[in-house]
N, C-alpha and C. Protein backbone atom coordinates (compact mmCIF):
# COMPACT_ATOMS: atom_id res chain seq x y z
N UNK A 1 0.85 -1.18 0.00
CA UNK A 1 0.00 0.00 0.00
C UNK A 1 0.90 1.24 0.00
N UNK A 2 0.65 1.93 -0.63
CA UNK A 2 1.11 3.36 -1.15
C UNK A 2 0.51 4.57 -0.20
N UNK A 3 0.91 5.48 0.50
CA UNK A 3 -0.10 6.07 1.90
C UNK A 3 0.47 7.75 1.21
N UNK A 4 0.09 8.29 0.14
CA UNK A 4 0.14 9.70 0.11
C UNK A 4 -0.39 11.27 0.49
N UNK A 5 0.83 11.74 1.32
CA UNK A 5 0.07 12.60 2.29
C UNK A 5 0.08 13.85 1.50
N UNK A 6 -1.28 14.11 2.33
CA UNK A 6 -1.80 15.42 2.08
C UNK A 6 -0.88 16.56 2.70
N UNK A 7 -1.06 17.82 2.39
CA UNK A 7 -0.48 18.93 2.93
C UNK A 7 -0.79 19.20 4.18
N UNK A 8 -2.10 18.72 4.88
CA UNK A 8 -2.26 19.51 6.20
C UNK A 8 -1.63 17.77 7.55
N UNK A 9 -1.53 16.80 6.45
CA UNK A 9 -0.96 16.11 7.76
C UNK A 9 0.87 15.96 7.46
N UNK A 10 1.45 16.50 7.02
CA UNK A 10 2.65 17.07 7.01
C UNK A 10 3.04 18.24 7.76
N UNK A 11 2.51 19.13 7.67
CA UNK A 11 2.04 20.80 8.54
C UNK A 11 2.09 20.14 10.05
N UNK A 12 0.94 19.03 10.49
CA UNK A 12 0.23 18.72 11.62
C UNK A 12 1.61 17.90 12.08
N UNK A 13 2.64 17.39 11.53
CA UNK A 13 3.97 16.71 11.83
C UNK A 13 4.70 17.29 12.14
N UNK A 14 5.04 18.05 11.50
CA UNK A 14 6.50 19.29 11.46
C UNK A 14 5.85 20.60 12.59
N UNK A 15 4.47 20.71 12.89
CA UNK A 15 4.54 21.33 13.87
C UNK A 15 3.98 20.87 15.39
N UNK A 16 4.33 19.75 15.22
CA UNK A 16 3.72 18.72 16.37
C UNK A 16 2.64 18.83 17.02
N UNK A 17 1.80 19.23 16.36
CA UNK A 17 0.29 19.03 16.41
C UNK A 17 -0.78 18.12 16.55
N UNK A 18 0.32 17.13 15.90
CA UNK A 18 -0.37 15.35 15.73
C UNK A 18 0.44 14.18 16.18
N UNK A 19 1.11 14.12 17.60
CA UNK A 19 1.56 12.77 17.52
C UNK A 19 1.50 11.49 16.76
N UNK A 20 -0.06 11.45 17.16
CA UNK A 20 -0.85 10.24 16.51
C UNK A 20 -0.18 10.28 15.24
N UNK A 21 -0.48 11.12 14.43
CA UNK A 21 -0.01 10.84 12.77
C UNK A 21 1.68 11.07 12.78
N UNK A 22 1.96 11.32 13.59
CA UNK A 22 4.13 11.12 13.45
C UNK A 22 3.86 10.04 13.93
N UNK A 23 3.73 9.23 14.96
CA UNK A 23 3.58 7.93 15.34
C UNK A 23 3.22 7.18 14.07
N UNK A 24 2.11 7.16 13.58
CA UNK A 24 1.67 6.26 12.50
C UNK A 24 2.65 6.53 11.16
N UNK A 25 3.05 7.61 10.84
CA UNK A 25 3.80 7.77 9.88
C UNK A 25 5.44 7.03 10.04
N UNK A 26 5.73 7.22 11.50
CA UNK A 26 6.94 6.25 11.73
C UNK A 26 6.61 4.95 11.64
N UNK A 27 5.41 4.42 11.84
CA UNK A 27 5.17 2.92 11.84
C UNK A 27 5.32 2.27 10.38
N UNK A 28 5.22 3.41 9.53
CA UNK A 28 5.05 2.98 8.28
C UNK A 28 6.72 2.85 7.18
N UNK A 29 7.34 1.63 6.33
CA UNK A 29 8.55 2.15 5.90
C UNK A 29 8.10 3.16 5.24
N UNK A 30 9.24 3.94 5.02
CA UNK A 30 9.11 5.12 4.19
C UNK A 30 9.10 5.24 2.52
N UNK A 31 9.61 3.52 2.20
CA UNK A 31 8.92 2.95 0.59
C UNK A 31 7.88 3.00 0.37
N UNK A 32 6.83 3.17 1.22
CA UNK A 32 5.43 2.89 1.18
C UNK A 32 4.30 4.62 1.18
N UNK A 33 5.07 5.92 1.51
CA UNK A 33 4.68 6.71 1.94
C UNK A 33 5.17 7.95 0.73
N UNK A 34 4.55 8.28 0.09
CA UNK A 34 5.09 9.51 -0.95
C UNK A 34 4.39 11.18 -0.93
N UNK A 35 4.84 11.88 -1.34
CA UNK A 35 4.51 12.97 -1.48
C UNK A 35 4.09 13.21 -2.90
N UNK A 36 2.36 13.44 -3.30
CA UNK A 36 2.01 14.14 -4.44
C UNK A 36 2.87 15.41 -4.87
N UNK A 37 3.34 15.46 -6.05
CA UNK A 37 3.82 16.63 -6.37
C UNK A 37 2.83 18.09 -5.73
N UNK A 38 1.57 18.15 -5.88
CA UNK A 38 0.64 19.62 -5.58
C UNK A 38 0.80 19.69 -3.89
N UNK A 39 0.98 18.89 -3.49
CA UNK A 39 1.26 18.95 -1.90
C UNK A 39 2.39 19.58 -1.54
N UNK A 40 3.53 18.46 -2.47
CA UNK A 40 4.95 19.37 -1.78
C UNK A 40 5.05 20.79 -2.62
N UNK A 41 4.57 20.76 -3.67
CA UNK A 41 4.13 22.45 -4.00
C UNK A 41 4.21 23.36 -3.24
N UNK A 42 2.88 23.17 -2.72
CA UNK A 42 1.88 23.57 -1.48
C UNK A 42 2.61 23.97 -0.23
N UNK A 43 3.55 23.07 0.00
CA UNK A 43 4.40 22.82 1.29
C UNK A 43 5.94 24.08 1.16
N UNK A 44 5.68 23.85 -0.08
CA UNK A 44 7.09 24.51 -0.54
C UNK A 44 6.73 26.40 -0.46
N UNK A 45 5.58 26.37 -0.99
CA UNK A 45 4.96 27.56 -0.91
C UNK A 45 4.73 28.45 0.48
N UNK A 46 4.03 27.25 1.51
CA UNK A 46 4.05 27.49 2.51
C UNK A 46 5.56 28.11 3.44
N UNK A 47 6.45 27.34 3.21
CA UNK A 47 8.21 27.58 3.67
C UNK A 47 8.27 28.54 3.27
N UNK A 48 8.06 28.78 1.81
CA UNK A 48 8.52 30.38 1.66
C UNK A 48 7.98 31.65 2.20
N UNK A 49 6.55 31.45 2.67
CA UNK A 49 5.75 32.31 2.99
C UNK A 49 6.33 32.67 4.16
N UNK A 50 6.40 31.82 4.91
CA UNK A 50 6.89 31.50 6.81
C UNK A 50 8.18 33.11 7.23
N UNK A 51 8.03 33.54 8.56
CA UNK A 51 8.95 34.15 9.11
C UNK A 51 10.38 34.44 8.77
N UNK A 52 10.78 32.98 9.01
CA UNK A 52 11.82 32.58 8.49
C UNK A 52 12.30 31.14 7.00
N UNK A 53 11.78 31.92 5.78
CA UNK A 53 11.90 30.94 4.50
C UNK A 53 13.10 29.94 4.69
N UNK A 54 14.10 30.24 4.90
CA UNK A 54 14.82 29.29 4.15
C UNK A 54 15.66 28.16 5.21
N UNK A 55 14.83 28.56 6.61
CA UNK A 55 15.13 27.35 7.56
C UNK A 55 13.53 26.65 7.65
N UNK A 56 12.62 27.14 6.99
CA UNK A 56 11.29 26.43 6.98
C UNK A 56 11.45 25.69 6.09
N UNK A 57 12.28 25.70 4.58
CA UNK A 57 12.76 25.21 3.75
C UNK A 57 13.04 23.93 4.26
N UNK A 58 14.86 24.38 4.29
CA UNK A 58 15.54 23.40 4.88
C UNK A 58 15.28 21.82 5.95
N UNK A 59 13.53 22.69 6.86
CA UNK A 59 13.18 21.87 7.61
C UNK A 59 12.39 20.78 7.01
N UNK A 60 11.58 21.24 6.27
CA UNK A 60 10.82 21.29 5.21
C UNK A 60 11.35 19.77 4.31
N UNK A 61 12.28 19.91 3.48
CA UNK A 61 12.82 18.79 2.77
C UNK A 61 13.54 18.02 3.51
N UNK A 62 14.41 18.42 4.73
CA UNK A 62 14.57 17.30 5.75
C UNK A 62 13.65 16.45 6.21
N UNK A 63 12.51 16.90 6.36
CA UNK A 63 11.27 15.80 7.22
C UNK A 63 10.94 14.98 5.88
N UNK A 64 10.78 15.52 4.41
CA UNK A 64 10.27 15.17 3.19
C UNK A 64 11.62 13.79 3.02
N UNK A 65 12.66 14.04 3.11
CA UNK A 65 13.59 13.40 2.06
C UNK A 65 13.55 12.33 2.20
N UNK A 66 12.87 11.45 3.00
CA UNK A 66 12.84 9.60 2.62
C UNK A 66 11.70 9.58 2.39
N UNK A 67 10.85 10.32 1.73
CA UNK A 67 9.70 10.05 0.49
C UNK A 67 9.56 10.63 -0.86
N UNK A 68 9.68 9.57 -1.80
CA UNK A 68 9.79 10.21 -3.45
C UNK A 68 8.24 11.09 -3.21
N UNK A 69 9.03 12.26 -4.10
CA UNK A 69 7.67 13.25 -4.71
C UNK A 69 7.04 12.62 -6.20
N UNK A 70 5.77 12.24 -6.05
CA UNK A 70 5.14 11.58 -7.55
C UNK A 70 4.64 12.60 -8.40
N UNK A 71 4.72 12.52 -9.75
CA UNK A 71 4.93 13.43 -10.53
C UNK A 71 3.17 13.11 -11.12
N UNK A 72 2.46 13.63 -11.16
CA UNK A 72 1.24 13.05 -12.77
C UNK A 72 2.05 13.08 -13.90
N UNK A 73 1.67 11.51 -14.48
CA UNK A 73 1.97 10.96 -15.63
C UNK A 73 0.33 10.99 -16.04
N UNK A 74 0.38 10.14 -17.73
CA UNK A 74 -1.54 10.51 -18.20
C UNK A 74 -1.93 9.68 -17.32
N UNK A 75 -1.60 8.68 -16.89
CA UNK A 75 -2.51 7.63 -15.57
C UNK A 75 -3.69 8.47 -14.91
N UNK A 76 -2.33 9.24 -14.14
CA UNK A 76 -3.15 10.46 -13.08
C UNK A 76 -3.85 11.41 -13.80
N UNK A 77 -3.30 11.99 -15.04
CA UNK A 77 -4.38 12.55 -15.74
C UNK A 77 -5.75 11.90 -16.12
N UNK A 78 -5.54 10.50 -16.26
CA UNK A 78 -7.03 10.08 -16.69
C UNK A 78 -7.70 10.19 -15.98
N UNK A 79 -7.57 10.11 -14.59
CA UNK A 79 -7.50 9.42 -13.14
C UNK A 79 -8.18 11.20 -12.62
N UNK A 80 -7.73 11.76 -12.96
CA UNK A 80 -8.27 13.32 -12.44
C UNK A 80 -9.26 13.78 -13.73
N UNK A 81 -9.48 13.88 -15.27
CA UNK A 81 -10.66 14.12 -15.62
C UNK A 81 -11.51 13.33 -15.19
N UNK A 82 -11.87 11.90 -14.90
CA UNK A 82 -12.42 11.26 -14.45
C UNK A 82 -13.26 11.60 -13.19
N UNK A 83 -11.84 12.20 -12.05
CA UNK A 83 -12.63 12.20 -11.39
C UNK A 83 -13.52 14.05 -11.06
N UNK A 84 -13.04 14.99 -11.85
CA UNK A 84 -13.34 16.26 -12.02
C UNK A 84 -15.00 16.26 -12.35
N UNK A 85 -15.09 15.26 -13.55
CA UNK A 85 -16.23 15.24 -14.09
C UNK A 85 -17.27 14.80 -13.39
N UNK A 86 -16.93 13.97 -12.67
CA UNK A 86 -17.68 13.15 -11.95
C UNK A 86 -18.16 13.98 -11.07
N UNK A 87 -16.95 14.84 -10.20
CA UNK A 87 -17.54 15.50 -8.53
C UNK A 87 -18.39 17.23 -9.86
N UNK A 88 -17.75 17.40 -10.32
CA UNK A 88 -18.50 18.61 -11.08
C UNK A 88 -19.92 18.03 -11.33
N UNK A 89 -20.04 17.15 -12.31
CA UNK A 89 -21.35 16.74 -12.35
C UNK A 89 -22.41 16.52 -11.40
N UNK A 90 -22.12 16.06 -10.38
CA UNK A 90 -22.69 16.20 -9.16
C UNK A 90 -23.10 17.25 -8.20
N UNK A 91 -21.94 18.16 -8.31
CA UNK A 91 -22.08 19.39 -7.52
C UNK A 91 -21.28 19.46 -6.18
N UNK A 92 -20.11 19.19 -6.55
CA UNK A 92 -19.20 18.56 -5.27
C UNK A 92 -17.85 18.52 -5.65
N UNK A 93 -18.00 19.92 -5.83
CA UNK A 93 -16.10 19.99 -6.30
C UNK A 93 -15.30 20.16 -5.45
N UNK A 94 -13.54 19.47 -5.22
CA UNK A 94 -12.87 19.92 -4.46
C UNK A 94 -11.52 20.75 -5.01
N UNK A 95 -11.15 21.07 -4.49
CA UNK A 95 -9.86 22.67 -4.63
C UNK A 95 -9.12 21.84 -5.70
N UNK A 96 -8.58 22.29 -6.72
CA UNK A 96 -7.59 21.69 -7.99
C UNK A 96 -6.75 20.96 -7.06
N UNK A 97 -5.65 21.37 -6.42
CA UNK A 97 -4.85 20.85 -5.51
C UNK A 97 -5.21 19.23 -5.08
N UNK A 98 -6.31 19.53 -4.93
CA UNK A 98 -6.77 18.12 -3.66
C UNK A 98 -7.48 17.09 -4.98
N UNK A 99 -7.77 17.28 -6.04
CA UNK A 99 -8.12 17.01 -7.32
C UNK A 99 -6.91 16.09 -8.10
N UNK A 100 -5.77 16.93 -8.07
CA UNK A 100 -4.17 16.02 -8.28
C UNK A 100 -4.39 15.29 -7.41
N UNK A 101 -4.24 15.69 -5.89
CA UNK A 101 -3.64 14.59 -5.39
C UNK A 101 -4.48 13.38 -5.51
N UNK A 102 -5.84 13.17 -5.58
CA UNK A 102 -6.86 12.17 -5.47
C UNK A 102 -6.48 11.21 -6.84
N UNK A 103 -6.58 12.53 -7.89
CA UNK A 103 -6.36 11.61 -8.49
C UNK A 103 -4.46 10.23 -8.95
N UNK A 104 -3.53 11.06 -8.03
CA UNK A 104 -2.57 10.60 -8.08
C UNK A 104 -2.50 8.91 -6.51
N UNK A 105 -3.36 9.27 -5.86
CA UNK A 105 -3.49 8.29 -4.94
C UNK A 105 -4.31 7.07 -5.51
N UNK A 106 -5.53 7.61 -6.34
CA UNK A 106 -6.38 6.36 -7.12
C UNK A 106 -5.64 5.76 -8.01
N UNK A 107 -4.73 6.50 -9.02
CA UNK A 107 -3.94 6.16 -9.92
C UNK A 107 -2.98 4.89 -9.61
N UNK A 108 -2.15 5.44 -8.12
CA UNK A 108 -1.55 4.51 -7.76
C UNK A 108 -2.06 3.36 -7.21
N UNK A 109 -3.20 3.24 -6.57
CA UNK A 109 -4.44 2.11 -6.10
C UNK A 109 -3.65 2.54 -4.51
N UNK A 110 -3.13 3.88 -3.93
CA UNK A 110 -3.16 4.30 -2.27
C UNK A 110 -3.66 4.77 -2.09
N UNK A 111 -3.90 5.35 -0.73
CA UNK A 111 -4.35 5.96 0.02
C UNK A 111 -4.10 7.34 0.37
N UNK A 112 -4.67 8.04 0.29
CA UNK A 112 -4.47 9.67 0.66
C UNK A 112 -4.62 9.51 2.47
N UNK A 113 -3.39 10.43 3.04
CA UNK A 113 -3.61 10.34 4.38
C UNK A 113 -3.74 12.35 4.52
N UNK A 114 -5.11 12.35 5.46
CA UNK A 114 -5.47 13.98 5.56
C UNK A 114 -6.55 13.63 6.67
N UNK A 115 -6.10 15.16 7.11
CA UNK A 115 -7.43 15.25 8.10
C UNK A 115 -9.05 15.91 7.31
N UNK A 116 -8.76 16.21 6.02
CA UNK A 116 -9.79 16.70 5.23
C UNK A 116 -10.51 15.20 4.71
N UNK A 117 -11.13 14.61 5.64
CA UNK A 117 -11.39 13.29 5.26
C UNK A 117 -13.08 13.61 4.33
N UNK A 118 -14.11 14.50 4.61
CA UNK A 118 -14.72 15.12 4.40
C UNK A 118 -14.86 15.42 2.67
N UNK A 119 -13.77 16.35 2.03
CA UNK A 119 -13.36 16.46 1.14
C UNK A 119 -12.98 15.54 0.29
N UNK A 120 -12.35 14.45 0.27
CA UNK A 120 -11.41 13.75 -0.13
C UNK A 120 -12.38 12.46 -0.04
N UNK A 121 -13.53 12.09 0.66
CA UNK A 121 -14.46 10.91 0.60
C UNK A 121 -15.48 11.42 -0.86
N UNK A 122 -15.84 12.32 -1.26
CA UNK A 122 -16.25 12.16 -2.35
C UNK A 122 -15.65 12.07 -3.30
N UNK A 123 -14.39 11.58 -3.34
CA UNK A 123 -14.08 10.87 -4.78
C UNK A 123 -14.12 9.12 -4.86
N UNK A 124 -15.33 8.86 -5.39
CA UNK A 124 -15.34 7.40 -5.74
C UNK A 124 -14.28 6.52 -5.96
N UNK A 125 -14.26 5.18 -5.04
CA UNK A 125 -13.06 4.51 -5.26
C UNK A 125 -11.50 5.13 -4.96
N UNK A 126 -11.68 5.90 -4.07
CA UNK A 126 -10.49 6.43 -3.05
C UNK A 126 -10.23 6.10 -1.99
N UNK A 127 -9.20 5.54 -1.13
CA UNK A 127 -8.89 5.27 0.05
C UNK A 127 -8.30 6.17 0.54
N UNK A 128 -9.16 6.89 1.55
CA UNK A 128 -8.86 7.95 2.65
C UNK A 128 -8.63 7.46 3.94
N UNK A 129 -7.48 8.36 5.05
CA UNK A 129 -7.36 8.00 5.96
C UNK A 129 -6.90 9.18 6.36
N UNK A 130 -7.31 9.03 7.72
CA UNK A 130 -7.29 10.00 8.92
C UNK A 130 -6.24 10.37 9.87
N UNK A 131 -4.49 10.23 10.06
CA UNK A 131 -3.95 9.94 11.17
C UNK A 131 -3.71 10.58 11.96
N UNK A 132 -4.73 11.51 11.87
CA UNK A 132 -4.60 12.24 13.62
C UNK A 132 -6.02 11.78 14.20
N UNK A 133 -6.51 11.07 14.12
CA UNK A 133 -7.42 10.35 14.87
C UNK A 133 -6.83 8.73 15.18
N UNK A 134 -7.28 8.59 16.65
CA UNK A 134 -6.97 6.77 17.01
C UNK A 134 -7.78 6.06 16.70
């Protein structure tokens, strides 16, 4: 199983907010755990924004560096019109961002790990998980 995290349970790590999910994230090897490219984006964006950029950085790709960043290939592209159309058609769109990543977690047949469990359950045939809850 493939466990790709979202942006806010990375945030909830690095600012120790969430035991529970550093606990579970250590339980897991780190072959198994990747970073969507729109996340570490996201993350990267965030560092720069911060007080101090370029030790939020630094901290930043230290906590990241024993997980590959996954790129969308057409997989994930199919894998995201698919699922665009679907939550649009319905009336249940989520943020572009969270759109990559869904569709890069279905693509791979993992799991998205976020506390936006909410968001991220209306995409059909997605495995969501929670790890700041026990």
């Amino acid at each position: 199983m493939t466990y790709l995290l979202d942006t806010n349970i990375v945030v909830f790590c690095l600012r120790g907010k969430s035991p529970h999910a550093m606990r579970r994230l250590h339980a897991v090897p780190a072959v198994e755990v990747a970073i969507p490219l729109q996340a570490h984006a996201e993350l990267l964006v965030g560092a720069a924004r911060s007080t101090a950029p370029m030790q939020s950085k630094d901290r930043l790709l230290a906590f990241l560096s024993p997980f590959v960043v996954v790129c969308p290939d057409a997989r994930v592209e199919e894998h995201y019109v698919a699922i665009r159309t679907d939550l649009e058609g319905r009336g249940l769109p989520i943020s572009e961002a969270d759109l990559w990543i869904a569709a890069t977690a279905r693509a791979l047949g993992g799991a998205v790990v976020t506390n936006t469990v909410r968001e991220f359950s209306r995409v059909a045939s997605l495995r969501v998980e929670d790890w700041t809850v026990s």
